[in-house]
Each structure stands twice: as C-alpha cells, then as structure tokens.
PDB file of N, CA and C in Angstrom:
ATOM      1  N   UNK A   1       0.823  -1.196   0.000  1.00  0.00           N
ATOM      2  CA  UNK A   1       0.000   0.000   0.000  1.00  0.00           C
ATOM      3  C   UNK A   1       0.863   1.254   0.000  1.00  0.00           C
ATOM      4  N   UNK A   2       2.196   1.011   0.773  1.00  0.00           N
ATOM      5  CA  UNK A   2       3.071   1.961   0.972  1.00  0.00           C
ATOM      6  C   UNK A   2       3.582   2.439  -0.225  1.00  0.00           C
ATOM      7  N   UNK A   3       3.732   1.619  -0.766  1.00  0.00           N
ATOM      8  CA  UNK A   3       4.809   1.846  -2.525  1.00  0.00           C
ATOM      9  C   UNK A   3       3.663   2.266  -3.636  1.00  0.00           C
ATOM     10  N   UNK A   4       2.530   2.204  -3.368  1.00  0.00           N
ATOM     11  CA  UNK A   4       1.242   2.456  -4.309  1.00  0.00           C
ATOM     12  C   UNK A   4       1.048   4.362  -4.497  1.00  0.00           C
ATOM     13  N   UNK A   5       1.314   4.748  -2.896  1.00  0.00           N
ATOM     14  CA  UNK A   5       0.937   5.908  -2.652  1.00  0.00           C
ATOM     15  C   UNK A   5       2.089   6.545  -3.293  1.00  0.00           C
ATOM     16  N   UNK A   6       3.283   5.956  -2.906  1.00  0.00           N
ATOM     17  CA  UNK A   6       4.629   6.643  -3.487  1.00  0.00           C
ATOM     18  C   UNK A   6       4.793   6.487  -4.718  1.00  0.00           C
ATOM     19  N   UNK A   7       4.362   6.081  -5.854  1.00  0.00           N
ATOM     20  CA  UNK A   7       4.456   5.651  -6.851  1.00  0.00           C
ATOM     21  C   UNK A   7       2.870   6.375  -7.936  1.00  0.00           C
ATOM     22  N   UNK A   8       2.192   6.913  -6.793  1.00  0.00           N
ATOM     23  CA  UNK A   8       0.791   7.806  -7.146  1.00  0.00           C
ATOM     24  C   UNK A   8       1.616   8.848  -6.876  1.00  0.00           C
ATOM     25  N   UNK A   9       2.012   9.338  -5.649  1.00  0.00           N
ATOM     26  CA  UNK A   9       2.535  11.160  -5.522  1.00  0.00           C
ATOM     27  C   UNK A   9       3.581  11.174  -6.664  1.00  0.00           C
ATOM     28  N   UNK A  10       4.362  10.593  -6.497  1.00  0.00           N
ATOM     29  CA  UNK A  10       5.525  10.676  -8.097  1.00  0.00           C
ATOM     30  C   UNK A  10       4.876  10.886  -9.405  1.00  0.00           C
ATOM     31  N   UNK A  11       3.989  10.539  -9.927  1.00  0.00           N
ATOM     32  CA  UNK A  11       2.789  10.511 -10.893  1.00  0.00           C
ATOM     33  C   UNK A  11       2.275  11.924 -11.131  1.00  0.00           C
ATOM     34  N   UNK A  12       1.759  12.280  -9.635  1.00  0.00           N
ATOM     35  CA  UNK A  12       1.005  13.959  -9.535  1.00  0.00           C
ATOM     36  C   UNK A  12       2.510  14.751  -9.584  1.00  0.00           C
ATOM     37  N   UNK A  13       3.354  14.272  -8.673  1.00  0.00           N
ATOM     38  CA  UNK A  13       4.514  15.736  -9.125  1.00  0.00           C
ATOM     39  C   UNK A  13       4.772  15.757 -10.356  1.00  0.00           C
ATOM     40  N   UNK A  14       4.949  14.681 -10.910  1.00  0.00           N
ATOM     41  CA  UNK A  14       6.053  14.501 -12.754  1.00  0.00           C
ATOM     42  C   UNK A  14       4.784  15.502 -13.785  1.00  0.00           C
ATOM     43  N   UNK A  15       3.508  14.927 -13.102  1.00  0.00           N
ATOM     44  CA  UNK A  15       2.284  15.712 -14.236  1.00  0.00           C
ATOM     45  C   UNK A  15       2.298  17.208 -13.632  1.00  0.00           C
ATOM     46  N   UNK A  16       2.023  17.610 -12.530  1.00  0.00           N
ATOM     47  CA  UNK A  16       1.919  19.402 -12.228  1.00  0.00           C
ATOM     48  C   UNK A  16       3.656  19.770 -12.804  1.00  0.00           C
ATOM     49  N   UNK A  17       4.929  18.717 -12.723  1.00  0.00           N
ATOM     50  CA  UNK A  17       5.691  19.469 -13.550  1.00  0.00           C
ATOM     51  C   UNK A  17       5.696  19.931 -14.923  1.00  0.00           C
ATOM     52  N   UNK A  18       5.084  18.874 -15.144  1.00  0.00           N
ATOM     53  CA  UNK A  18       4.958  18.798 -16.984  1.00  0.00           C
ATOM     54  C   UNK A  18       4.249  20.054 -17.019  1.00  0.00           C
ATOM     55  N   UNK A  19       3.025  20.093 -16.636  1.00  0.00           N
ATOM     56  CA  UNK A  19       2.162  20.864 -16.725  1.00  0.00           C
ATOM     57  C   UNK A  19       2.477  22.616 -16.770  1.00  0.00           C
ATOM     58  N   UNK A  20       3.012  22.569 -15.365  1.00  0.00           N
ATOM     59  CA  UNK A  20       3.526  23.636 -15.406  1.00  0.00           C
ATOM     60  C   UNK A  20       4.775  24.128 -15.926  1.00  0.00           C
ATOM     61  N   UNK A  21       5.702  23.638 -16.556  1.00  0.00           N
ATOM     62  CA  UNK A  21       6.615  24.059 -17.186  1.00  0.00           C
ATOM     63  C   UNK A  21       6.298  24.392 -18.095  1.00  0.00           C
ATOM     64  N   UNK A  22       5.579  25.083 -18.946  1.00  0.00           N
ATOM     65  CA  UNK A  22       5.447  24.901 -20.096  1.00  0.00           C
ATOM     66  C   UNK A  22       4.929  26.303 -20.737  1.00  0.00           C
ATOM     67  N   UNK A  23       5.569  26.834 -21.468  1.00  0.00           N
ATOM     68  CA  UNK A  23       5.427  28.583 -21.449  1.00  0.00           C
ATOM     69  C   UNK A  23       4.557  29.154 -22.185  1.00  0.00           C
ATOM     70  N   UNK A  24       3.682  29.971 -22.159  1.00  0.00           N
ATOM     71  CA  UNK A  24       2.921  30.836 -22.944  1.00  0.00           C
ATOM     72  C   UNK A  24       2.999  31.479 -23.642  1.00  0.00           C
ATOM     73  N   UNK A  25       3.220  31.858 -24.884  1.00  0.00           N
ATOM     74  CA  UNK A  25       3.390  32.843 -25.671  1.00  0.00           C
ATOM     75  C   UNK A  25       2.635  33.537 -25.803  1.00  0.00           C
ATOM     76  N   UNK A  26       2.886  34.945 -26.052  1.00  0.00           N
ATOM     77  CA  UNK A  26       2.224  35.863 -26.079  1.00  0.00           C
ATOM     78  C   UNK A  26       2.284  36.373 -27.178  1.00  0.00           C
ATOM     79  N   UNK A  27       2.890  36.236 -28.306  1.00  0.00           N
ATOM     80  CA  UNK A  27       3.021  36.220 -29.688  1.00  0.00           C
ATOM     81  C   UNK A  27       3.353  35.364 -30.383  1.00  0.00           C
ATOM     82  N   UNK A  28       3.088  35.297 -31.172  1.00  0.00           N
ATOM     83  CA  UNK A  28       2.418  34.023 -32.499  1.00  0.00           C
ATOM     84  C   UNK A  28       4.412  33.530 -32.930  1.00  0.00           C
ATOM     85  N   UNK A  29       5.099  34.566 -33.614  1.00  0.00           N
ATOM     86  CA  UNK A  29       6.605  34.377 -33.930  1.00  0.00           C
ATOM     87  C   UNK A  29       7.383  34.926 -32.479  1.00  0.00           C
ATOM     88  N   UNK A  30       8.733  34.496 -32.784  1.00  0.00           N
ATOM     89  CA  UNK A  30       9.075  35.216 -32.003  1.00  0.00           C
ATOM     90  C   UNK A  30       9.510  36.438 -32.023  1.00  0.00           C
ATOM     91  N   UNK A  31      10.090  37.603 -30.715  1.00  0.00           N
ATOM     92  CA  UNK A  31      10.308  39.206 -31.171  1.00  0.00           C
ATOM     93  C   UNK A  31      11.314  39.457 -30.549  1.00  0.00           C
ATOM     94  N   UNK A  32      12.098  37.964 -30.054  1.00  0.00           N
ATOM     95  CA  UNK A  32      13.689  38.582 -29.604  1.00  0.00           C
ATOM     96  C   UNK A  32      13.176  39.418 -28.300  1.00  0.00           C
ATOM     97  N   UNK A  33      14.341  40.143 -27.910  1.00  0.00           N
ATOM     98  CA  UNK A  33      14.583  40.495 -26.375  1.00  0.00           C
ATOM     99  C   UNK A  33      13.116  41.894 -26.750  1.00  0.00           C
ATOM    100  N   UNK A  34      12.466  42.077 -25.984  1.00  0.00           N
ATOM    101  CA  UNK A  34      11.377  43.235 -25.840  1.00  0.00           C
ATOM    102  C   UNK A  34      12.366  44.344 -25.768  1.00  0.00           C
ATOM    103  N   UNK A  35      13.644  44.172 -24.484  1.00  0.00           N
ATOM    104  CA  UNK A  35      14.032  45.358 -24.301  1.00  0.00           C
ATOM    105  C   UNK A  35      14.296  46.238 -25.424  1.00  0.00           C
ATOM    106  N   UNK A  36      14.761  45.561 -26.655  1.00  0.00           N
ATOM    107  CA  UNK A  36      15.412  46.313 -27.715  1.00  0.00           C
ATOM    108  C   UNK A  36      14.401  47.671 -28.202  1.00  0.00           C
ATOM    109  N   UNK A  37      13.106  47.021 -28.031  1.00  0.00           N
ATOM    110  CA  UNK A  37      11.859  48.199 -28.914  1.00  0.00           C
ATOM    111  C   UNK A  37      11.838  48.961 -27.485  1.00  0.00           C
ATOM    112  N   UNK A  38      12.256  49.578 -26.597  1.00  0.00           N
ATOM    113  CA  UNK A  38      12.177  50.780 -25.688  1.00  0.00           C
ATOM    114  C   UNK A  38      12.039  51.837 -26.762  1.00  0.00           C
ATOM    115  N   UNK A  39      11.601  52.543 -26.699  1.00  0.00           N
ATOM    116  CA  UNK A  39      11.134  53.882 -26.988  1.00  0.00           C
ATOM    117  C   UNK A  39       9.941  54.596 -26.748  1.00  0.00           C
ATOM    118  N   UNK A  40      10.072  55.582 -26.784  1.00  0.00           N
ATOM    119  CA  UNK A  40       8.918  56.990 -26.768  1.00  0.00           C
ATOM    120  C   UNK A  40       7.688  56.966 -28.326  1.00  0.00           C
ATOM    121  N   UNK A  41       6.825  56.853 -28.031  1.00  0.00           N
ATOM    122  CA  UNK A  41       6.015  56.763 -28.922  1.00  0.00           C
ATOM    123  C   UNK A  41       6.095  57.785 -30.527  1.00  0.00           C
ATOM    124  N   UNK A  42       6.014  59.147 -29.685  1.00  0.00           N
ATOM    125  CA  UNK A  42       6.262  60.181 -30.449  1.00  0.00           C
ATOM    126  C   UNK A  42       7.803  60.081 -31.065  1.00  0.00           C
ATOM    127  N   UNK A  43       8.475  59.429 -30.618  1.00  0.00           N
ATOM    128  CA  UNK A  43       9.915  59.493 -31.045  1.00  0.00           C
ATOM    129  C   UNK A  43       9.893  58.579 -32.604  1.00  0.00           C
ATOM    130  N   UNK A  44       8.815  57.402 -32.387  1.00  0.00           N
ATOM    131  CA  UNK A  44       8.265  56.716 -34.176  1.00  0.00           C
ATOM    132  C   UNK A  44       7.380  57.605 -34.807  1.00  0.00           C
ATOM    133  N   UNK A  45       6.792  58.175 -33.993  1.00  0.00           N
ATOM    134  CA  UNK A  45       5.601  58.960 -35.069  1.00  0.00           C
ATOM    135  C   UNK A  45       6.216  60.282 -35.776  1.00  0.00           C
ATOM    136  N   UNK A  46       7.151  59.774 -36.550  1.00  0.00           N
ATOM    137  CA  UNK A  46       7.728  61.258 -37.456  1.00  0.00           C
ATOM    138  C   UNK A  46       6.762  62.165 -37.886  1.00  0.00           C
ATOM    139  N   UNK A  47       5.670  61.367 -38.667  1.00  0.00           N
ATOM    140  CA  UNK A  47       5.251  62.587 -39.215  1.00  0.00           C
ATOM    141  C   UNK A  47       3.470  63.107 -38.413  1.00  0.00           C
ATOM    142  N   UNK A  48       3.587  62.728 -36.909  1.00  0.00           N
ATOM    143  CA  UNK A  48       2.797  63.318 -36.156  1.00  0.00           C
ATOM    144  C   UNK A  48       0.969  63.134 -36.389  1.00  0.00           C
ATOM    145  N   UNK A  49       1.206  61.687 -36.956  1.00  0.00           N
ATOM    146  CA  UNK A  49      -0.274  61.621 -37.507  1.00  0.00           C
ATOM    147  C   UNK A  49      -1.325  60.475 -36.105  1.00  0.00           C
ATOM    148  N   UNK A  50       0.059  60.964 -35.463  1.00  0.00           N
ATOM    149  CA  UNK A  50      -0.939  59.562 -33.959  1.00  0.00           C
ATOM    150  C   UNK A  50      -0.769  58.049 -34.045  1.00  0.00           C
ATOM    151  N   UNK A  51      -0.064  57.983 -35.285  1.00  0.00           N
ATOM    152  CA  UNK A  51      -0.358  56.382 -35.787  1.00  0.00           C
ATOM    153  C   UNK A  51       1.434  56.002 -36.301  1.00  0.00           C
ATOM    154  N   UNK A  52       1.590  54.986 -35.948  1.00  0.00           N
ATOM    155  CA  UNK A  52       2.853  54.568 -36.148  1.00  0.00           C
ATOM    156  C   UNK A  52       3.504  53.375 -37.784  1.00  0.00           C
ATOM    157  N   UNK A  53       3.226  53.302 -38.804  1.00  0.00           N
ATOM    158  CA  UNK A  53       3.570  53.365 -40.149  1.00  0.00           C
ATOM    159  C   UNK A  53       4.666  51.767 -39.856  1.00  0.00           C
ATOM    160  N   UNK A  54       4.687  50.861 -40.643  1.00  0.00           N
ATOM    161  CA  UNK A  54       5.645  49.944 -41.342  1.00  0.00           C
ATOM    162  C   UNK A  54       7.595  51.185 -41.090  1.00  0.00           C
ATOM    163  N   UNK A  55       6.795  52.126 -42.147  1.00  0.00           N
ATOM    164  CA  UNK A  55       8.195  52.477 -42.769  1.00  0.00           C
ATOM    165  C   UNK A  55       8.794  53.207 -41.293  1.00  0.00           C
ATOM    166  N   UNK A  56       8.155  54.170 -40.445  1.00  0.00           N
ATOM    167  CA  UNK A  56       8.238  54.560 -39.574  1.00  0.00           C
ATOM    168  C   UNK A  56       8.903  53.619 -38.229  1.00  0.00           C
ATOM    169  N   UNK A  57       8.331  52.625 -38.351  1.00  0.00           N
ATOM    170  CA  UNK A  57       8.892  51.554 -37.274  1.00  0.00           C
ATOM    171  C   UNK A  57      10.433  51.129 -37.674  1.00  0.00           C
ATOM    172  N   UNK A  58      10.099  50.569 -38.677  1.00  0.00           N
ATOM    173  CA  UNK A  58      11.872  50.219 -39.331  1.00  0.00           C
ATOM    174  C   UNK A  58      12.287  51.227 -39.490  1.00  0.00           C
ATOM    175  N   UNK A  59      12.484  52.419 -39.321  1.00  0.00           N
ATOM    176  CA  UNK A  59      13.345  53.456 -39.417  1.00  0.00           C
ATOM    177  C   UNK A  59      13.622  53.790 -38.369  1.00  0.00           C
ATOM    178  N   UNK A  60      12.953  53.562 -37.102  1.00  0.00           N
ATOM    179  CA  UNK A  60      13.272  53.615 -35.603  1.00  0.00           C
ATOM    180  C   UNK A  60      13.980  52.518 -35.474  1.00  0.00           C
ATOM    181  N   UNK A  61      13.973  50.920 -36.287  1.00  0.00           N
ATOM    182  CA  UNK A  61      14.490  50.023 -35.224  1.00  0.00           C
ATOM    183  C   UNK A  61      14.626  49.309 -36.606  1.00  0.00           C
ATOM    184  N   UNK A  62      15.822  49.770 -37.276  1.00  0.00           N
ATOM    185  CA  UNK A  62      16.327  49.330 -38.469  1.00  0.00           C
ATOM    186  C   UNK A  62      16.715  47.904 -38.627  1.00  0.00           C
ATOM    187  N   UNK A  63      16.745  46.825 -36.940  1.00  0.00           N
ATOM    188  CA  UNK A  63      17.121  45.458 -37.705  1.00  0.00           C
ATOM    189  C   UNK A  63      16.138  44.790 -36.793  1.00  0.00           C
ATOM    190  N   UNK A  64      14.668  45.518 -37.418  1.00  0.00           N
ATOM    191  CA  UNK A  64      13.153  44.556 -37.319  1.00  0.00           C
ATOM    192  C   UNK A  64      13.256  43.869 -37.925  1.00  0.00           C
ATOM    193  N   UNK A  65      12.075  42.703 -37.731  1.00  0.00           N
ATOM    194  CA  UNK A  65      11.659  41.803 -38.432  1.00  0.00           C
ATOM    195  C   UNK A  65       9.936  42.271 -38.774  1.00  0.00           C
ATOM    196  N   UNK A  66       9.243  42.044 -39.975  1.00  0.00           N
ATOM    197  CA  UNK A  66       8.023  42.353 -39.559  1.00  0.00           C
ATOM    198  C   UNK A  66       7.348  41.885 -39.204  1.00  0.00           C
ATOM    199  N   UNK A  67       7.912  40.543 -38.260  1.00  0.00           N
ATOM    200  CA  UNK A  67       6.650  39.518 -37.446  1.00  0.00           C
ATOM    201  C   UNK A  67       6.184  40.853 -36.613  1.00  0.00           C
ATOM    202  N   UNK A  68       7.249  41.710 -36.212  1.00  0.00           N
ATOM    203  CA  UNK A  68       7.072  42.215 -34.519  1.00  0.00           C
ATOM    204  C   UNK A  68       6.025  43.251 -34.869  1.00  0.00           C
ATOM    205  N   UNK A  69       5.983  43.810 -35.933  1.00  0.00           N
ATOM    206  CA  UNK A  69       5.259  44.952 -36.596  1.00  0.00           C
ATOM    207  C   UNK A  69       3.839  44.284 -36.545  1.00  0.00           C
ATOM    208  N   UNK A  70       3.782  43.295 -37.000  1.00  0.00           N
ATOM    209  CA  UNK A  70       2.622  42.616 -37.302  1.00  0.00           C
ATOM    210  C   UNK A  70       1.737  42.158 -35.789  1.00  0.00           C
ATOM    211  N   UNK A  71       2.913  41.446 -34.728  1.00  0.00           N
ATOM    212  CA  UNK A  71       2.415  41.417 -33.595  1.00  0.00           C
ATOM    213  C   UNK A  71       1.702  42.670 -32.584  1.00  0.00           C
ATOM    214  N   UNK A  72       2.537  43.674 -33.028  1.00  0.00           N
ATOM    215  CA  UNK A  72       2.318  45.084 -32.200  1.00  0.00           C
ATOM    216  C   UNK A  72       1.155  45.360 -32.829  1.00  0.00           C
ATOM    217  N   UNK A  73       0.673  45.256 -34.294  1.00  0.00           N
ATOM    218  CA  UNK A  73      -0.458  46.189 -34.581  1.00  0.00           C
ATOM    219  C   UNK A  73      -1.531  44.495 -33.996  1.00  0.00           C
ATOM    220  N   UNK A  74      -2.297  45.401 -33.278  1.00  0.00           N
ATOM    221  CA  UNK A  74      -3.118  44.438 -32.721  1.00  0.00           C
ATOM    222  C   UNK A  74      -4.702  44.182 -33.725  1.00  0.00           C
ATOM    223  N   UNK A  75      -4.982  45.408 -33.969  1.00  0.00           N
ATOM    224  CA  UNK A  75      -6.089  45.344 -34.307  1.00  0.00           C
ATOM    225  C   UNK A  75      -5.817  44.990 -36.237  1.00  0.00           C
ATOM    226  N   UNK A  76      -4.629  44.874 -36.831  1.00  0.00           N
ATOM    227  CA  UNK A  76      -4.356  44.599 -37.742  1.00  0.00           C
ATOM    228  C   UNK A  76      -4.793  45.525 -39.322  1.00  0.00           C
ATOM    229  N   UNK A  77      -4.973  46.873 -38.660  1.00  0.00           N
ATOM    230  CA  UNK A  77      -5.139  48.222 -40.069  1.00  0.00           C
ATOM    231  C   UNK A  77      -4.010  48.957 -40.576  1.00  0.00           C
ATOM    232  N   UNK A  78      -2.828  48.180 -40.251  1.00  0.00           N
ATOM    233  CA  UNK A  78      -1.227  48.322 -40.903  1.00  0.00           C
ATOM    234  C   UNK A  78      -0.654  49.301 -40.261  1.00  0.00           C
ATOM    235  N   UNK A  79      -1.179  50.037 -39.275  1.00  0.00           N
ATOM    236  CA  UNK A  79      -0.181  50.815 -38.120  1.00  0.00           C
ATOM    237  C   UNK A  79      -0.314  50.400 -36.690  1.00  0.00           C
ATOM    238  N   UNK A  80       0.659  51.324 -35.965  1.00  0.00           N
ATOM    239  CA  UNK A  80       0.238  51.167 -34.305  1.00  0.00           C
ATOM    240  C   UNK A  80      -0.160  52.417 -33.735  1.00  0.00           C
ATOM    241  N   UNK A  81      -1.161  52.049 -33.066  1.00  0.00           N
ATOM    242  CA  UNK A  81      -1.630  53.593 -32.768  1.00  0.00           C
ATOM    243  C   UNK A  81      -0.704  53.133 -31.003  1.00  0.00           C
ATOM    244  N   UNK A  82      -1.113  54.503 -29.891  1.00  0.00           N
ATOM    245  CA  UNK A  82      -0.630  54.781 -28.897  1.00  0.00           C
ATOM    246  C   UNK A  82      -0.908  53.510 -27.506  1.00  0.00           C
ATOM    247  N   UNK A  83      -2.271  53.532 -27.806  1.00  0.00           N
ATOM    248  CA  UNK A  83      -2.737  51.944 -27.236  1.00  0.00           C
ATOM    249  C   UNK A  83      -2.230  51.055 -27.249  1.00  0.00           C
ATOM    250  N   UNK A  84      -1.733  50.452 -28.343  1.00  0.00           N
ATOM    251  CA  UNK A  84      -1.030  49.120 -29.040  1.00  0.00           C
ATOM    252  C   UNK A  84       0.103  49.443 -28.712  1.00  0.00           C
ATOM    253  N   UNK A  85       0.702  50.079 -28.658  1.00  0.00           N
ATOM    254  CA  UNK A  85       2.354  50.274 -28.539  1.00  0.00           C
ATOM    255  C   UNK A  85       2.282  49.840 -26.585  1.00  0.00           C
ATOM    256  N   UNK A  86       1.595  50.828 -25.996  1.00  0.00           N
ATOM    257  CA  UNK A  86       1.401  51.000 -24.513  1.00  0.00           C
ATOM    258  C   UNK A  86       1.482  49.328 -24.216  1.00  0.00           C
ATOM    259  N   UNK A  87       0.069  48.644 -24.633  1.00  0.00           N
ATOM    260  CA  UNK A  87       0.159  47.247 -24.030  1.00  0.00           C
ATOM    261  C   UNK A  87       0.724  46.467 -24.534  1.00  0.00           C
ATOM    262  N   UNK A  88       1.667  46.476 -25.577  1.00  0.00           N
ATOM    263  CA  UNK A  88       2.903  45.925 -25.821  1.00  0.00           C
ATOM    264  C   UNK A  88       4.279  45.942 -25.069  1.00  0.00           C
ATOM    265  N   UNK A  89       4.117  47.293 -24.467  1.00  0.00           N
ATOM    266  CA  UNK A  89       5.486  47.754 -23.095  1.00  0.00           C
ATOM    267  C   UNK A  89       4.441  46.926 -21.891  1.00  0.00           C
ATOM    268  N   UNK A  90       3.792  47.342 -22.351  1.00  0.00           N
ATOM    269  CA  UNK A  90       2.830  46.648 -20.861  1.00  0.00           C
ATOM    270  C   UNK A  90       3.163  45.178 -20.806  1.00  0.00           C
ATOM    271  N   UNK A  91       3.085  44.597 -21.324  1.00  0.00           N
ATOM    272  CA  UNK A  91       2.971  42.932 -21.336  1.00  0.00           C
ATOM    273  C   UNK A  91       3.812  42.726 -21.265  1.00  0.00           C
ATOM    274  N   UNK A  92       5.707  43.359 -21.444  1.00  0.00           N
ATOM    275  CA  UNK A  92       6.596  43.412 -21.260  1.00  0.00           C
ATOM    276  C   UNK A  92       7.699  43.742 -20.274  1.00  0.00           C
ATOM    277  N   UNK A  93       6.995  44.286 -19.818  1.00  0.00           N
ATOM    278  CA  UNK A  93       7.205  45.393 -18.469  1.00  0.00           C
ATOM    279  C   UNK A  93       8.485  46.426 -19.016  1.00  0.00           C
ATOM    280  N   UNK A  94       8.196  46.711 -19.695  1.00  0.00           N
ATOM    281  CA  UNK A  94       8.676  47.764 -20.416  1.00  0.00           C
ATOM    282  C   UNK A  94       8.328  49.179 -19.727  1.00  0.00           C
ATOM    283  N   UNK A  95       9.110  50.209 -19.032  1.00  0.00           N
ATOM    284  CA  UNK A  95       8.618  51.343 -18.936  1.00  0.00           C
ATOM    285  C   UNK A  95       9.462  52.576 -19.908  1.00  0.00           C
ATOM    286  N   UNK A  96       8.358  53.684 -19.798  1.00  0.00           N
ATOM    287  CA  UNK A  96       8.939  54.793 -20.818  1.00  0.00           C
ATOM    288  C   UNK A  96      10.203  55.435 -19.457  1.00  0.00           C
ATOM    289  N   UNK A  97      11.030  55.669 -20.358  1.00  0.00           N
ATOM    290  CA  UNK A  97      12.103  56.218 -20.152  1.00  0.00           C
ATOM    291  C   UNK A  97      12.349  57.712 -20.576  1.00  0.00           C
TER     292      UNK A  97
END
C-alpha cells in the first residue's frame, strides 16, 4: 500500500511538472529580447499623424523583423496607434524612459 501511494505522488509531481513548465506565448513568432523596442512613442511617429507606419517603425528600429510589426499592430489596419504600442510595453514590463 506503501509503494502504491509513493508511486501515485511521483505521478502527480512529474504531471503538475509537466504541466507547469510549459510557457505561454504571447506572440504568435518570435520578437527577440522586448528590451530592444524601448522607446517613446512620439519618437516613431515622425510625421505626427498619432499612428505609427511599417516604414516609420523600421526606421526607428532598423534590424526589425516584420513579425514584430505585425504582432504590435493588434487590431491589424497596418499601423500602431498609442494603445497598441502601450500594451505591448505593458505585457513586457517595459517602462517609458
């Protein structure tokens, strides 16, 4: 009976390990270290239209990929507005500097 129970708890630890090891993504590709995209919002929005542009992003952060572009625009209308950028530092723990 003794070796049944020990041989059941070994069972539940190996499964809550499995279980819990096992990581979440929060984006579809990957986007490399978060820290790298630190910046000021207004510091991408060159030309002051509120909304943050493809060409605008890679010109802030010249060795993107455009998974990350693609991940950041959330709502998917080919820019990032101020929102999207925010809970992207957000989910990151990214603060403005």
């Amino acid at each position: 009976m003794k070796r049944r129970t020990v041989i059941a708890c070994s069972f539940v630890i190996i499964a809550l390990a499995v279980g819990c090891s096992g990581h979440q993504r929060y984006h579809q590709h990957s986007l490399g270290d978060p820290a790298q995209y630190q910046a000021h919002f207004p510091d991408m929005d060159t030309n002051g239209d509120d909304m943050v542009s493809w060409d605008e992003f890679k010109a802030h952060f010249p060795e993107t990929d455009p998974h990350v572009f693609e991940a950041l625009d959330t709502d998917q209308n080919g820019s990032i507005d101020h929102d999207e950028w925010h809970a992207f530092k957000e989910a990151h723990g990214l603060r403005d500097h």
